[in-house]
C-alpha atoms as a PDB file:
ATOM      1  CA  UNK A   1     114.837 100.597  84.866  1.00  0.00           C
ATOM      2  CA  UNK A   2     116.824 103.576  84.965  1.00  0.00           C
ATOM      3  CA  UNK A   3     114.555 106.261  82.229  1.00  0.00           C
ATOM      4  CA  UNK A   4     115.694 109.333  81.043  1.00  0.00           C
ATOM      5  CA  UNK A   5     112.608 112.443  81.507  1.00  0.00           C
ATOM      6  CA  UNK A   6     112.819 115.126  78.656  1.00  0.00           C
ATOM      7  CA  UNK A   7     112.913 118.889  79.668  1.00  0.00           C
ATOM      8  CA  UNK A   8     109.318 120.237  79.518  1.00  0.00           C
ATOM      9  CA  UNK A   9     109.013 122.900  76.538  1.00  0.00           C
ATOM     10  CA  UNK A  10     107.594 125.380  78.838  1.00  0.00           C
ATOM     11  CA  UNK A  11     110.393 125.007  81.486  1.00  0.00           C
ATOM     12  CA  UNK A  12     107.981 123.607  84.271  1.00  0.00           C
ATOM     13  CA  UNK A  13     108.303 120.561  85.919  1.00  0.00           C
ATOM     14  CA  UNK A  14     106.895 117.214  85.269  1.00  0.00           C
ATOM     15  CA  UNK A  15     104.649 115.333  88.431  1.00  0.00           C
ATOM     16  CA  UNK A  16     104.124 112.143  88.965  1.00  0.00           C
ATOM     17  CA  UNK A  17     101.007 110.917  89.810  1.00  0.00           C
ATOM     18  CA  UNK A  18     100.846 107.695  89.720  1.00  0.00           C
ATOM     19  CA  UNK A  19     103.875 104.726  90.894  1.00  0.00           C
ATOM     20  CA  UNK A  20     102.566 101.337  91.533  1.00  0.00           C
ATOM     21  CA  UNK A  21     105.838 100.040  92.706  1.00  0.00           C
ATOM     22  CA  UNK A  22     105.045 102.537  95.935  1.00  0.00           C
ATOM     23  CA  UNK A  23     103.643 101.722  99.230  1.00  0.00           C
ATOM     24  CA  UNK A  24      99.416 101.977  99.264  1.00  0.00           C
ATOM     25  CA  UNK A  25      99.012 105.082 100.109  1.00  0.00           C
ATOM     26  CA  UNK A  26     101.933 106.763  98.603  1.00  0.00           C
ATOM     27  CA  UNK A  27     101.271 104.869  94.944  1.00  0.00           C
ATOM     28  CA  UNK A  28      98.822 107.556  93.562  1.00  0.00           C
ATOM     29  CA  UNK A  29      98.532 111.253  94.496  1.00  0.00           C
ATOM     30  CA  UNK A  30      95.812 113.065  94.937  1.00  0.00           C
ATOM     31  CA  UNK A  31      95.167 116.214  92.627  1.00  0.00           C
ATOM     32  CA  UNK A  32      96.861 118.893  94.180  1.00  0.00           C
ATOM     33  CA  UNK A  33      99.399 116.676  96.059  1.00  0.00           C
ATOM     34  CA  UNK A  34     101.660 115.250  93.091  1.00  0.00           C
ATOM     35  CA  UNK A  35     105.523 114.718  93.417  1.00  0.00           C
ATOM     36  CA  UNK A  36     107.549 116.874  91.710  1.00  0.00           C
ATOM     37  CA  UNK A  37     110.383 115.596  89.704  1.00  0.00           C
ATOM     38  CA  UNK A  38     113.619 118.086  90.234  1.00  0.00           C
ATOM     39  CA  UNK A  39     116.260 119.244  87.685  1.00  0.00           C
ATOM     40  CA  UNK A  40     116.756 119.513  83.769  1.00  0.00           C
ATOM     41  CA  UNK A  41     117.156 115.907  82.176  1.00  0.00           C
ATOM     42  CA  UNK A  42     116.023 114.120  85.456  1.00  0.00           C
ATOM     43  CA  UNK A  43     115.845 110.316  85.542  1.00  0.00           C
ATOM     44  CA  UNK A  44     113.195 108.406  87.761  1.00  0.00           C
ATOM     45  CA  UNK A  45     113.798 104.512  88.539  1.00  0.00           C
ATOM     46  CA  UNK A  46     111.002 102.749  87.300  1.00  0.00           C
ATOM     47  CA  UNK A  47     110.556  99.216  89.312  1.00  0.00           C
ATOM     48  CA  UNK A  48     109.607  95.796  87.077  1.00  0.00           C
ATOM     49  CA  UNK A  49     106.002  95.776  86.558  1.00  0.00           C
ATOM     50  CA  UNK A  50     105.204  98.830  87.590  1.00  0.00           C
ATOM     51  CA  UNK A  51     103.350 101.678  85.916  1.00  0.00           C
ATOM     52  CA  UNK A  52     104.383 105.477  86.557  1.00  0.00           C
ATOM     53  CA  UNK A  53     102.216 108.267  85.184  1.00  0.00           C
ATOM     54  CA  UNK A  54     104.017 112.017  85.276  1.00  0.00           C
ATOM     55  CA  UNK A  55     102.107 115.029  84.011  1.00  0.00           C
ATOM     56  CA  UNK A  56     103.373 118.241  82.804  1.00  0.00           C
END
């Protein structure tokens, strides 16, 4: 599933932390080591039955 992210407020960008559709090891980040997500009104492919966790 295609999903939409909102601009942050503050102009930052949002990280994603968690993705349990990725391989072990690359499915949760550790603090300090998050993925950020690029560009005003990104969009992240979420997999079926998966959870994603982003943090602003």
């Amino acid at each position: 599933m295609k999903v939409k992210i909102p601009p942050r407020t503050d102009g930052g960008s949002w990280l994603r932390i968690v993705d349990t559709a990725l391989s072990a090891g690359d499915d949760f980040s550790e603090p300090g080591e998050e993925a950020p997500l690029e560009g005003e009104g990104a969009t992240y492919l979420a997999a079926p039955q998966s959870v994603v966790v982003l943090v602003g």
